[in-house]
Protein backbone atom coordinates (compact mmCIF):
# COMPACT_ATOMS: atom_id res chain seq x y z
CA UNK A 1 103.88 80.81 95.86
CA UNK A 2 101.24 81.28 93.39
CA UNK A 3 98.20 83.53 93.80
CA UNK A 4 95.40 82.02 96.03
CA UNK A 5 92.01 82.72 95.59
CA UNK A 6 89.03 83.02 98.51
CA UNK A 7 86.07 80.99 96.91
CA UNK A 8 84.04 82.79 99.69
CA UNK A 9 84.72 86.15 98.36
CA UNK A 10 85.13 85.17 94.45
CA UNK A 11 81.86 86.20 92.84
CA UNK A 12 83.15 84.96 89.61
CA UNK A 13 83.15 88.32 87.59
CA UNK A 14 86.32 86.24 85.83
CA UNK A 15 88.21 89.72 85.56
CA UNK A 16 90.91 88.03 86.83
CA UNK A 17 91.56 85.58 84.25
CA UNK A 18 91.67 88.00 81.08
CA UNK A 19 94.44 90.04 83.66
CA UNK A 20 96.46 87.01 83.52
CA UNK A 21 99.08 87.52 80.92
CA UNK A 22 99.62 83.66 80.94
CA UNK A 23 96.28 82.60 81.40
CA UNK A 24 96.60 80.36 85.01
CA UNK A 25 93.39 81.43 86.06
CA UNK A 26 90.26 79.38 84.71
CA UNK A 27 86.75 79.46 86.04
CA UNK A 28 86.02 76.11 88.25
CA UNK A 29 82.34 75.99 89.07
CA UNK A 30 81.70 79.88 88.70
CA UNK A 31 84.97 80.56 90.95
CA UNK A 32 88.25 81.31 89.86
CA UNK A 33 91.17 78.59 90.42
CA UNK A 34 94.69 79.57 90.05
CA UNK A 35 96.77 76.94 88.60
CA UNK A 36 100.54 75.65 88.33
CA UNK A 37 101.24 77.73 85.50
CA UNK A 38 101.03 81.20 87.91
CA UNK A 39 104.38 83.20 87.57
CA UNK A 40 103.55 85.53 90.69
CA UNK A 41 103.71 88.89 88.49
CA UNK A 42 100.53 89.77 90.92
CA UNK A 43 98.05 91.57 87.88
CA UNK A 44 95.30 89.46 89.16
CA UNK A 45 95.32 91.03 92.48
CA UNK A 46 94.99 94.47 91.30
CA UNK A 47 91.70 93.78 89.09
CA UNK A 48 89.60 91.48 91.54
CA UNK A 49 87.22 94.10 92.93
CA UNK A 50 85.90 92.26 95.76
CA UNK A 51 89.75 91.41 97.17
CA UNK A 52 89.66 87.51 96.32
CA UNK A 53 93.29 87.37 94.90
CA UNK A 54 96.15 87.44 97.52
CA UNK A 55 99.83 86.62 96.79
CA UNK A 56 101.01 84.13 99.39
């Protein structure tokens, strides 16, 4: 399962999506939206600072 994002917690600081190293993460409406393209490697998790990324 790919990453999932809380929009509730994402305050769209969009270090996330330069952590990707195949850029799935994109900013949708100042919150970041993991898409299809995830591979599960988990470096998103580790640079959200407010806990927004879990891996299901």
């Amino acid at each position: 399962m790919p990453a999932k994002v809380d929009p509730a917690k994402c305050t769209g600081c969009e270090s996330c999506v330069s952590a990707c190293p195949v850029e799935a993460i994109a900013m949708k409406d100042r919150k970041a939206k993991v898409s299809d393209q995830c591979i599960d490697c988990g470096a998103c998790v580790g640079e959200c600072p407010v806990e927004a990324i879990v891996m299901e």
